[in-house]
C-alpha atoms as a PDB file:
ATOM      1  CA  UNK A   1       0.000   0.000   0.000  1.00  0.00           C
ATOM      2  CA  UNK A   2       0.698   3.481  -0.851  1.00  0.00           C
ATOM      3  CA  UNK A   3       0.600   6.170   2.233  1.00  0.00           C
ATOM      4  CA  UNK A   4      -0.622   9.574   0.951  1.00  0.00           C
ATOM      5  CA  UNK A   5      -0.580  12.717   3.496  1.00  0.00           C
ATOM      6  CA  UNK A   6      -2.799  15.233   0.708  1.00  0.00           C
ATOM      7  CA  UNK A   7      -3.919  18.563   1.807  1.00  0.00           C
ATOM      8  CA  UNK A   8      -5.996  20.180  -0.701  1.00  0.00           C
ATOM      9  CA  UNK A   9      -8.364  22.919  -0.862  1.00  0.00           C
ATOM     10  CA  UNK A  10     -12.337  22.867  -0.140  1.00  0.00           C
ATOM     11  CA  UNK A  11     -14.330  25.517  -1.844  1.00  0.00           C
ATOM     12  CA  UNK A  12     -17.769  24.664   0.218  1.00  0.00           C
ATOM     13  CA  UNK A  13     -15.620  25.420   3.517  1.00  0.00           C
ATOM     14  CA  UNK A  14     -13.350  28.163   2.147  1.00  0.00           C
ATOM     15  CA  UNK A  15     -10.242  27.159   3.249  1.00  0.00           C
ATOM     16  CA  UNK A  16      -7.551  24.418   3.116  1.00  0.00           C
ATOM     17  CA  UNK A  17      -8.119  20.367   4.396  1.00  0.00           C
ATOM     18  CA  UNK A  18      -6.129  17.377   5.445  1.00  0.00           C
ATOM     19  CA  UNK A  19      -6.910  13.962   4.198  1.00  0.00           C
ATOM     20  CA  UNK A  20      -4.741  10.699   4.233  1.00  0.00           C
ATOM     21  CA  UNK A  21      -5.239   8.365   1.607  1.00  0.00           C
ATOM     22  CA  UNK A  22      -4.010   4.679   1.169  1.00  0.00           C
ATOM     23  CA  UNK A  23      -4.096   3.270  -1.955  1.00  0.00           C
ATOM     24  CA  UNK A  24      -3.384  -0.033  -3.230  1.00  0.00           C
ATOM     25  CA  UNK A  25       0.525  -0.639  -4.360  1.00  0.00           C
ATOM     26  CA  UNK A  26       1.743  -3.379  -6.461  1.00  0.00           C
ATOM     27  CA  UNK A  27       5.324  -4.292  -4.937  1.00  0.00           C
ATOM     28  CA  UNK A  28       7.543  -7.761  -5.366  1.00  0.00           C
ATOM     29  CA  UNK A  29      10.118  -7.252  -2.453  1.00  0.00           C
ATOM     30  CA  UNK A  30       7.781  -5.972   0.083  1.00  0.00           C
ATOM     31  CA  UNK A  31       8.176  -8.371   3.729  1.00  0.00           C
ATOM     32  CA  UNK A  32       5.800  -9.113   6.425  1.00  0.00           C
ATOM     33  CA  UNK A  33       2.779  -7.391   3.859  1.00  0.00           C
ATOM     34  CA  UNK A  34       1.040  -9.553   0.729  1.00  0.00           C
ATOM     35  CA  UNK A  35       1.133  -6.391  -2.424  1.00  0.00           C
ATOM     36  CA  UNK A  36      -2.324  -5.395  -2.812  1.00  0.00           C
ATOM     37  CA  UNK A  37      -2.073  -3.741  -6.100  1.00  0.00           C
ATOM     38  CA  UNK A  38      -2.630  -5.813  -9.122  1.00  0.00           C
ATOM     39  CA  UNK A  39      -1.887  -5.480 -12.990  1.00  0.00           C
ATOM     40  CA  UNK A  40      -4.031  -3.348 -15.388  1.00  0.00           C
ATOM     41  CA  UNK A  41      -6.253  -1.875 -12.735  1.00  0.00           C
ATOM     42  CA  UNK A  42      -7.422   1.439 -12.989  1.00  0.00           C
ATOM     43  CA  UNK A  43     -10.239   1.477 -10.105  1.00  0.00           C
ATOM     44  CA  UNK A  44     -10.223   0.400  -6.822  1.00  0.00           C
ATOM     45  CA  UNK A  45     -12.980   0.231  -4.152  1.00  0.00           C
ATOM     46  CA  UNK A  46     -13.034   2.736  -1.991  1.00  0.00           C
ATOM     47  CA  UNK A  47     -14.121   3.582   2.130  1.00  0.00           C
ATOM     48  CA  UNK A  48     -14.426   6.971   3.351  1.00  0.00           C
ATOM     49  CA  UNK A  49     -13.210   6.096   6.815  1.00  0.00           C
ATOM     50  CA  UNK A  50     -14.309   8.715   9.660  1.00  0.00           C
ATOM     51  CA  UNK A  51     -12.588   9.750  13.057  1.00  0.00           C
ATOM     52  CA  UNK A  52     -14.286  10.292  16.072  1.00  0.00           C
ATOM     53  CA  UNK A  53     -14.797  13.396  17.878  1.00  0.00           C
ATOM     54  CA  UNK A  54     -11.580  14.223  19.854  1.00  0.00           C
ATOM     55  CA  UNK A  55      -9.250  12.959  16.745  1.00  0.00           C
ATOM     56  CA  UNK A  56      -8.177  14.422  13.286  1.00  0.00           C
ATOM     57  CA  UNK A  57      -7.488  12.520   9.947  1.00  0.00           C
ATOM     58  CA  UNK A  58      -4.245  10.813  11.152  1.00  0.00           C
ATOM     59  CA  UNK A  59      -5.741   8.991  13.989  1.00  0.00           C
ATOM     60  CA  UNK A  60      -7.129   5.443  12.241  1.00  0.00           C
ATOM     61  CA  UNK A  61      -2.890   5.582  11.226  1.00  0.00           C
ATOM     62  CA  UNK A  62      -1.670   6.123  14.160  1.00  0.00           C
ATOM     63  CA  UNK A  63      -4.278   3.715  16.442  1.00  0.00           C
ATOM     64  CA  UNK A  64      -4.602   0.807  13.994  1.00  0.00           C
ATOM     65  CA  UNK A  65      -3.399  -1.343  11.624  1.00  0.00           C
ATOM     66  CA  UNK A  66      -5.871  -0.272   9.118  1.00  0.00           C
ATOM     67  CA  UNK A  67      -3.084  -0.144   6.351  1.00  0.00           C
ATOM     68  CA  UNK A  68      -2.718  -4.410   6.584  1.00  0.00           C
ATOM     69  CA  UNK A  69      -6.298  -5.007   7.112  1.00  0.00           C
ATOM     70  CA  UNK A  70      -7.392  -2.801   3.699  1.00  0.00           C
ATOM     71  CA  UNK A  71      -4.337  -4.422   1.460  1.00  0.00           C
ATOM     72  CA  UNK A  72      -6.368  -7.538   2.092  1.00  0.00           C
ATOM     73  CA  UNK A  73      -8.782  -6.084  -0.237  1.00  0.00           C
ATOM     74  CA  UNK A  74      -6.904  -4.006  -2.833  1.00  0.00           C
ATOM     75  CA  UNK A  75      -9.449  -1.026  -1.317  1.00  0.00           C
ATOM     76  CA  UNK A  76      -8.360   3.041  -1.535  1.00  0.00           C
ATOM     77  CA  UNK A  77      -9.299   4.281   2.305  1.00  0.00           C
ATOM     78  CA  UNK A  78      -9.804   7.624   2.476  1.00  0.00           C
ATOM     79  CA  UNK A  79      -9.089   9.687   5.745  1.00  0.00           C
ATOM     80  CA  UNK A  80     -10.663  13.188   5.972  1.00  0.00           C
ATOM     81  CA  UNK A  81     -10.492  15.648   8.665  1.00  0.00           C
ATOM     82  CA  UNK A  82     -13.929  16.224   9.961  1.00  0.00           C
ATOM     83  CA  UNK A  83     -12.924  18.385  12.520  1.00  0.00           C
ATOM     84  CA  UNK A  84     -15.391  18.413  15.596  1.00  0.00           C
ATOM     85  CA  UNK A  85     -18.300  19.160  13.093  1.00  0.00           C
ATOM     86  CA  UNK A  86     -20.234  16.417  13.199  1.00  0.00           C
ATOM     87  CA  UNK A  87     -19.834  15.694   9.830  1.00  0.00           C
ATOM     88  CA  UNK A  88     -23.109  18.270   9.656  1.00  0.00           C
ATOM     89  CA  UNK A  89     -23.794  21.517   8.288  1.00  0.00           C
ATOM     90  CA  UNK A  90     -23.960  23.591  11.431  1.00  0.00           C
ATOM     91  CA  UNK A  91     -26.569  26.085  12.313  1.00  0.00           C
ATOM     92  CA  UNK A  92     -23.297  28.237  12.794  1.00  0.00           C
ATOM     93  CA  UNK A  93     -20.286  27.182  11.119  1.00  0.00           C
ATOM     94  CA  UNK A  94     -18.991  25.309   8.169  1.00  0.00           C
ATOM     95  CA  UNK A  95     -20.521  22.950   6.026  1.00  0.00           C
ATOM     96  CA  UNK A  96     -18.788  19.622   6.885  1.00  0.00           C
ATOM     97  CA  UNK A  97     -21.911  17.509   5.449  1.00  0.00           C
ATOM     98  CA  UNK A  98     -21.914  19.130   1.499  1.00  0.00           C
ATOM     99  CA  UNK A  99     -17.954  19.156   2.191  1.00  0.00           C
ATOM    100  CA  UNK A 100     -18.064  15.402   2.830  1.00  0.00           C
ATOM    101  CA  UNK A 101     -21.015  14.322   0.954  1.00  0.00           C
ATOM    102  CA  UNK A 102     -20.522  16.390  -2.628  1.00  0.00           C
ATOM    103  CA  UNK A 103     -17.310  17.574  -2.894  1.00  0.00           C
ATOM    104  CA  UNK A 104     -14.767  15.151  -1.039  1.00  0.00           C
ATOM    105  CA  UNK A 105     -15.808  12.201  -3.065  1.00  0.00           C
ATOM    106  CA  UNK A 106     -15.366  14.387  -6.526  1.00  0.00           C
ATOM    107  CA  UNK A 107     -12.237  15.231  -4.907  1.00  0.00           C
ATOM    108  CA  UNK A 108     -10.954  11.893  -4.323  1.00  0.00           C
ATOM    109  CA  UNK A 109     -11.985  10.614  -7.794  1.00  0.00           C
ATOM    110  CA  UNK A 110     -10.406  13.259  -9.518  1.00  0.00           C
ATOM    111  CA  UNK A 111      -6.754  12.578  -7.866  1.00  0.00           C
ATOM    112  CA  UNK A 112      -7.145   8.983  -7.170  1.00  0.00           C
ATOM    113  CA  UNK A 113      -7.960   5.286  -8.591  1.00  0.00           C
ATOM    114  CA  UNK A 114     -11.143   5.148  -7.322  1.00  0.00           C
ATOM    115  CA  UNK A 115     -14.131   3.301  -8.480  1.00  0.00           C
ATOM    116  CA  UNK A 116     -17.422   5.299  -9.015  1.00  0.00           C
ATOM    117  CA  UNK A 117     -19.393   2.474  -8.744  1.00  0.00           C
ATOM    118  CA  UNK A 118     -22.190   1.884  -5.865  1.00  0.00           C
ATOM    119  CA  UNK A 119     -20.996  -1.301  -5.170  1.00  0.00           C
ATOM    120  CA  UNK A 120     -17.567  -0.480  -4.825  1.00  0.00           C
ATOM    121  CA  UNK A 121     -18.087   2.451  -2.092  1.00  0.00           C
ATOM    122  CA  UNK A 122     -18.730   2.627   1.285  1.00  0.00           C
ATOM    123  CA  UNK A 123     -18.209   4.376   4.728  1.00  0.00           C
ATOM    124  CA  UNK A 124     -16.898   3.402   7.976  1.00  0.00           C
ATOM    125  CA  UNK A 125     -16.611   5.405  11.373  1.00  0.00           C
ATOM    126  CA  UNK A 126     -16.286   5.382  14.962  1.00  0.00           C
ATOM    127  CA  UNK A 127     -17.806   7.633  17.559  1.00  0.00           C
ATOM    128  CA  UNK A 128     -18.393  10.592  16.014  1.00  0.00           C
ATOM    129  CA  UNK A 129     -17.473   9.579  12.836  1.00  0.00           C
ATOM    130  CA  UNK A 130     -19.717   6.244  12.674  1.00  0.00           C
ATOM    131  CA  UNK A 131     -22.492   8.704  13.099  1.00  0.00           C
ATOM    132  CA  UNK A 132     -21.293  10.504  10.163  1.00  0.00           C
ATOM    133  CA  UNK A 133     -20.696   6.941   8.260  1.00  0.00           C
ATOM    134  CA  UNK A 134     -24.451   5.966   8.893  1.00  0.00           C
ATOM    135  CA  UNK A 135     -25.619   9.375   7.754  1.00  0.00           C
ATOM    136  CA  UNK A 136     -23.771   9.012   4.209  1.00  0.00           C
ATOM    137  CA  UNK A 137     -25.494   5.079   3.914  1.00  0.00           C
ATOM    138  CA  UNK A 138     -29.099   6.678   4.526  1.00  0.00           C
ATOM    139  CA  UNK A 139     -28.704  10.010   3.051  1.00  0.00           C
ATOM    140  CA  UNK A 140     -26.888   8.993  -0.524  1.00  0.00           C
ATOM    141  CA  UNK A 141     -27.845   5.547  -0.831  1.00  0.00           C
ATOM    142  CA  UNK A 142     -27.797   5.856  -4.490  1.00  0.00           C
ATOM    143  CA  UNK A 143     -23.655   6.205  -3.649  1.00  0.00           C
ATOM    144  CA  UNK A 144     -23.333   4.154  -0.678  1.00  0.00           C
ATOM    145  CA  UNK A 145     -23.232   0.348  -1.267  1.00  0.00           C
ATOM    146  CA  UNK A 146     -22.788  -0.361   2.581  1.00  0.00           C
ATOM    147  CA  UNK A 147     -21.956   1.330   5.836  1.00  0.00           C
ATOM    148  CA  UNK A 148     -20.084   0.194   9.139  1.00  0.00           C
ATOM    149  CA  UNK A 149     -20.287   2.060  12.418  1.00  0.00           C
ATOM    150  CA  UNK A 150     -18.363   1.358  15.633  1.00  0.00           C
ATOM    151  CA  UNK A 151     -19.334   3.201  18.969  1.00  0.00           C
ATOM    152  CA  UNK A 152     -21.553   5.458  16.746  1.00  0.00           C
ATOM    153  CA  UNK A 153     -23.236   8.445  18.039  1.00  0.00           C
ATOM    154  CA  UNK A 154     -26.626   7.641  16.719  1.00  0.00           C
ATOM    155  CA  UNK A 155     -29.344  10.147  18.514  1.00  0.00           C
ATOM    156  CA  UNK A 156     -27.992  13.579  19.248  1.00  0.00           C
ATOM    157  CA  UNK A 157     -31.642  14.916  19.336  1.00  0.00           C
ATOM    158  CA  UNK A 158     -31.606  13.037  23.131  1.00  0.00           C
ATOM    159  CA  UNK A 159     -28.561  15.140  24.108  1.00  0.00           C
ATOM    160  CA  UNK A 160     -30.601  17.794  23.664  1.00  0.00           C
ATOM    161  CA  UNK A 161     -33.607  16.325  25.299  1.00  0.00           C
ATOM    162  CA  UNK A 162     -32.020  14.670  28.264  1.00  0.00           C
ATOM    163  CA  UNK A 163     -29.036  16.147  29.206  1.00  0.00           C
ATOM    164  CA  UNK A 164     -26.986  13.527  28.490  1.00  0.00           C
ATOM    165  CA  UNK A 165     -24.000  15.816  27.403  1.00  0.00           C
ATOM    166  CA  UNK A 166     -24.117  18.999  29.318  1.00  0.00           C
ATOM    167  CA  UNK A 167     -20.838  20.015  29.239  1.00  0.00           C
ATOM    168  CA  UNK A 168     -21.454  20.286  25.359  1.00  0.00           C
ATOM    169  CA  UNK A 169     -25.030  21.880  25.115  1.00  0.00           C
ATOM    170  CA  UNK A 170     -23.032  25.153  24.038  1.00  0.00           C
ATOM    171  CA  UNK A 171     -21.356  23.237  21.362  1.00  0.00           C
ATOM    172  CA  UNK A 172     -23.585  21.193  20.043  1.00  0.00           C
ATOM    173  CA  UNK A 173     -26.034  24.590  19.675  1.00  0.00           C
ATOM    174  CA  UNK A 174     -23.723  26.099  16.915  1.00  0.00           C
ATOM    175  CA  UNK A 175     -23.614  22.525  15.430  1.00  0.00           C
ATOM    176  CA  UNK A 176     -27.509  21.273  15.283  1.00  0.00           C
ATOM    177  CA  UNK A 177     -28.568  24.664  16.125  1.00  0.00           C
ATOM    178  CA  UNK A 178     -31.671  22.489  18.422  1.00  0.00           C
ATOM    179  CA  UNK A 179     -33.479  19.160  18.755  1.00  0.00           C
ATOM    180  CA  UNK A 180     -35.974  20.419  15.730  1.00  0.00           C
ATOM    181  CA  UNK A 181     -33.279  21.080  13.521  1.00  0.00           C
ATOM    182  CA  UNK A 182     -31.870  17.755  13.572  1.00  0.00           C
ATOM    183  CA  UNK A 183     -35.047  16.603  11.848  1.00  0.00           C
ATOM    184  CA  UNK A 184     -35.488  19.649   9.919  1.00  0.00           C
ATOM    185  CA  UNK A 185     -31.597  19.448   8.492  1.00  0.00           C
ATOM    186  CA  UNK A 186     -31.970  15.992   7.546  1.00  0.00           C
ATOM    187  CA  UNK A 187     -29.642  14.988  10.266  1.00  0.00           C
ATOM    188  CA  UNK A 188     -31.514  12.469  12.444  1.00  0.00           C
ATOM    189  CA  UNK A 189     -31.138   8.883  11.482  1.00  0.00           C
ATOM    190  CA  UNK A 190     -34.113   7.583  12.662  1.00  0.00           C
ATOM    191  CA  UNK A 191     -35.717   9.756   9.894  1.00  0.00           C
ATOM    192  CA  UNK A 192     -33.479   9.201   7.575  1.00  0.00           C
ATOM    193  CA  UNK A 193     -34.042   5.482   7.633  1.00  0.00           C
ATOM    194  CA  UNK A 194     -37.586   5.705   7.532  1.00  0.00           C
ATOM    195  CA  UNK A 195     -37.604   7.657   4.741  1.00  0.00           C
ATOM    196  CA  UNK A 196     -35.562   5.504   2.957  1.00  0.00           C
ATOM    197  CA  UNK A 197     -37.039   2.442   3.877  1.00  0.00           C
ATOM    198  CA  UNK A 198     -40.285   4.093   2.559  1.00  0.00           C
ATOM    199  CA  UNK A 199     -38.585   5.144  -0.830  1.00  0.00           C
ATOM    200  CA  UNK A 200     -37.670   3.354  -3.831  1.00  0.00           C
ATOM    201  CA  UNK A 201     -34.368   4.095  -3.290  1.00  0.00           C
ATOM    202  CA  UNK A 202     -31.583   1.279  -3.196  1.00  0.00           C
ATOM    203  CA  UNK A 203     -31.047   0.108   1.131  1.00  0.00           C
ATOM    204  CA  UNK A 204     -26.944   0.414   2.233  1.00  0.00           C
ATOM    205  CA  UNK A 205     -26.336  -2.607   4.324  1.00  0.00           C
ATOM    206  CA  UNK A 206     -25.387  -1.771   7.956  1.00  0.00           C
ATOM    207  CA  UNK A 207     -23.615  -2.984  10.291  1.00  0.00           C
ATOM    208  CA  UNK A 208     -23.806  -1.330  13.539  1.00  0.00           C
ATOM    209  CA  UNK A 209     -20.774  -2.503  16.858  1.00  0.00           C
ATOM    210  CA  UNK A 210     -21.147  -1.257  20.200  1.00  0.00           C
ATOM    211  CA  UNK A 211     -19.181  -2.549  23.375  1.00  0.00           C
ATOM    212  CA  UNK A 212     -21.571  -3.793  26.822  1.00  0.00           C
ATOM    213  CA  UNK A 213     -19.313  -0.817  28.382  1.00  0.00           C
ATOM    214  CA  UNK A 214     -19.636   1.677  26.216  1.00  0.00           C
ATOM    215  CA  UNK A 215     -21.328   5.137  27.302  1.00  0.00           C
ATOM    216  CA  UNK A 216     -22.837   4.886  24.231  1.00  0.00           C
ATOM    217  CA  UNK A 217     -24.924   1.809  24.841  1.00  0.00           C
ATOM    218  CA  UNK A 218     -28.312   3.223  25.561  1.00  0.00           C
ATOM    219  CA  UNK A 219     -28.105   5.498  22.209  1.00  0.00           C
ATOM    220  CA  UNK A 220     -27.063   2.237  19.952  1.00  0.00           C
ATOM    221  CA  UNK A 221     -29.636   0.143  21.896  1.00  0.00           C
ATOM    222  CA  UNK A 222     -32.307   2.394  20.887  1.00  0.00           C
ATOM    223  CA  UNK A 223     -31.324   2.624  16.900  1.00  0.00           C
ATOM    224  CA  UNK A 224     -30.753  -0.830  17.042  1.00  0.00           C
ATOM    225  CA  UNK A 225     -34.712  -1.228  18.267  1.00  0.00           C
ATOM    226  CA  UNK A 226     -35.701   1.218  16.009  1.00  0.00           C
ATOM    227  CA  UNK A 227     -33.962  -0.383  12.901  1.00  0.00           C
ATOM    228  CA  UNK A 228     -34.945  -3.990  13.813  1.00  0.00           C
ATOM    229  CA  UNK A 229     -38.534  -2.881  14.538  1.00  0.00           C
ATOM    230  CA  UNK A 230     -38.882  -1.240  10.864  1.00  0.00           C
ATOM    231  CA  UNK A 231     -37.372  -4.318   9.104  1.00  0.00           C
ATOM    232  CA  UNK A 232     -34.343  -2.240   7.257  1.00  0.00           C
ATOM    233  CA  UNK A 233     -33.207  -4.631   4.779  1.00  0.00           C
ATOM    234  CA  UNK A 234     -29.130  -5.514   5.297  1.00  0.00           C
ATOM    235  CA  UNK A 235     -29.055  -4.287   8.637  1.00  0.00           C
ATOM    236  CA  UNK A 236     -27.017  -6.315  10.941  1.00  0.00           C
ATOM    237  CA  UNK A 237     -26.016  -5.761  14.979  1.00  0.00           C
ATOM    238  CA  UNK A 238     -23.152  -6.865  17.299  1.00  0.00           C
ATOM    239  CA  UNK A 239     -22.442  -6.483  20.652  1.00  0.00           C
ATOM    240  CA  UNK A 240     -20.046  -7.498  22.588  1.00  0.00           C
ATOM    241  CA  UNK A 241     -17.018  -7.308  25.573  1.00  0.00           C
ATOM    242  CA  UNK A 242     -15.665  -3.801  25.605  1.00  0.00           C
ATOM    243  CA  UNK A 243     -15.935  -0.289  25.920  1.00  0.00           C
ATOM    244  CA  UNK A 244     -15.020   3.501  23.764  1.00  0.00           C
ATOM    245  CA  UNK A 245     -11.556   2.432  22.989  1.00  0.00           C
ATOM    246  CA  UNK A 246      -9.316   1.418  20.367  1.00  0.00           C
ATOM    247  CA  UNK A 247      -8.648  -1.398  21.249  1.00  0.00           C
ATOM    248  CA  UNK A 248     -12.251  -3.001  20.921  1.00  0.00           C
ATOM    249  CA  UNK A 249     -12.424  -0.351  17.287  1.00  0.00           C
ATOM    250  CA  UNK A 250      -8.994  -2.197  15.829  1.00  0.00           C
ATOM    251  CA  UNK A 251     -10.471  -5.361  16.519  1.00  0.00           C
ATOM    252  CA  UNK A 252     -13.850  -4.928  15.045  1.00  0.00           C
ATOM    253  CA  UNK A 253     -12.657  -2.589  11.905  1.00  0.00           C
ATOM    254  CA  UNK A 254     -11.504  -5.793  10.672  1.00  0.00           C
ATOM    255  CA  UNK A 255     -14.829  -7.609  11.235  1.00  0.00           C
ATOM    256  CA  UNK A 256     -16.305  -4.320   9.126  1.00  0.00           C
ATOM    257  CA  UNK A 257     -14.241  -4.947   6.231  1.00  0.00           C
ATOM    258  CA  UNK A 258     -15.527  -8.513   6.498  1.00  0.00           C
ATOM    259  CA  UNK A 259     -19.336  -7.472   6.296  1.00  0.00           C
ATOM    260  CA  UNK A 260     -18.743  -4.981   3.063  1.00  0.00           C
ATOM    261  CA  UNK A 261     -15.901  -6.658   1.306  1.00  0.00           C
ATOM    262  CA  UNK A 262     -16.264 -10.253   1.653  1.00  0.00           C
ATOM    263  CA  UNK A 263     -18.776 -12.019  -0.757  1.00  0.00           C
ATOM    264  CA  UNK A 264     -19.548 -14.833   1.170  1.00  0.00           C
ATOM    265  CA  UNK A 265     -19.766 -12.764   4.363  1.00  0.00           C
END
């Protein structure tokens, strides 16, 4: 694999980003790593592959061994800095969601091999970031083959609604803006997957892993409920050991790879 540190500019936020890219390498004297690049290929899959709140763009580098587990595959991963945006366009701030959604993966296919078909594109994400990862499955579907969230952040209208974050309220104001905005914004996933459910519109499959420790539990219990009492087609659940750490996110990346990559999975 290929290591790319890119910054580049982003006209919807007005300013310059960071991304880190892996893409697939052929090479004959690499040791301890099978080559992942092979002859006459001019597309790869690809993963958009989000960071969690408190982290940047280098962090799934620096915590994981993300760069073994996606040679497996032959698959371009794609690293952007969300900053602590939510991967939303906030009531008052920048617009991270058009910034992801529109012009990031025009971006990416203009400077790298990346396939621009459905079935070759997904998104990934922990925390913070698997909230934004199950917002790109439900929101561009028509784009999104599949979607796997670890830890995710999956009802921020209840941290307005309970309390459950007060040391952010301020924060999460200039983000959502309120708990009515969420729906209004198209930002809720609940919504968003009963909209799409109700649509014609192709279903992402899902695959949603949370930890028995995790302060996150309640939050992925209820999607969980929600998505399992709806039917949504392709939508799988796992729970197990573990809590909001990296460990428990390097294990199960792998397991995510599994669900979107592997055929027979």
């Amino acid at each position: 694999m290929a290591f790319l540190q890119c910054e580049f500019h982003s006209d919807v936020l007005g300013r310059a980003c960071s991304m880190n890219v892996l893409v697939p390498q052929k090479a004959a004297t690499q040791i301890g790593m099978v080559s992942s690049g092979e002859d006459g290929r001019a597309e790869y899959p690809v993963l958009y592959l989000l960071h969690g709140l408190s982290d940047n763009h280098t962090i799934w580098m620096r915590r994981t061994s993300i760069e073994r587990y996606a040679a497996a595959y032959g698959l371009v991963v794609v690293m952007p800095a969300g900053e602590r945006g939510f991967y939303t366009d906030m009531a008052e701030g920048y617009r991270y969601w058009t910034m992801l959604s529109e012009e990031l993966p025009q971006i990416v296919r203009n400077l790298f091999p990346v396939s621009t078909k459905r079935e070759e594109t997904f998104a990934a994400g922990l925390s913070m970031g698997g909230y934004g990862a199950l917002k790109l499955a439900l929101r561009c579907p028509e784009r999104f083959a599949g979607a796997v969230a670890l830890s995710p952040v999956t009802d921020p209208r209840s941290w307005f609604a309970n309390g459950e974050r007060p040391g952010m309220r301020e924060e999460l104001t200039r983000i959502f803006g309120s708990e009515e905005r969420i729906v209004a914004n198209g930002d809720d996933l609940f919504t968003l997957a009963d909209d799409l459910l109700g649509s014609g519109k192709p279903k992402p499959r899902i695959l949603q892993i949370c930890g028995t420790e995790d302060g996150l539990l309640q939050e992925n219990h209820r999607f969980r409920n929600h998505m399992e009492k709806i039917h949504f087609p392709g939508y799988c659940y796992i729970e197990d050991a573990g809590s909001h750490t990296w460990e428990f996110w390097d294990h199960y990346i792998q397991d995510g790879l599994r669900f979107l990559l592997d055929k027979e999975a």
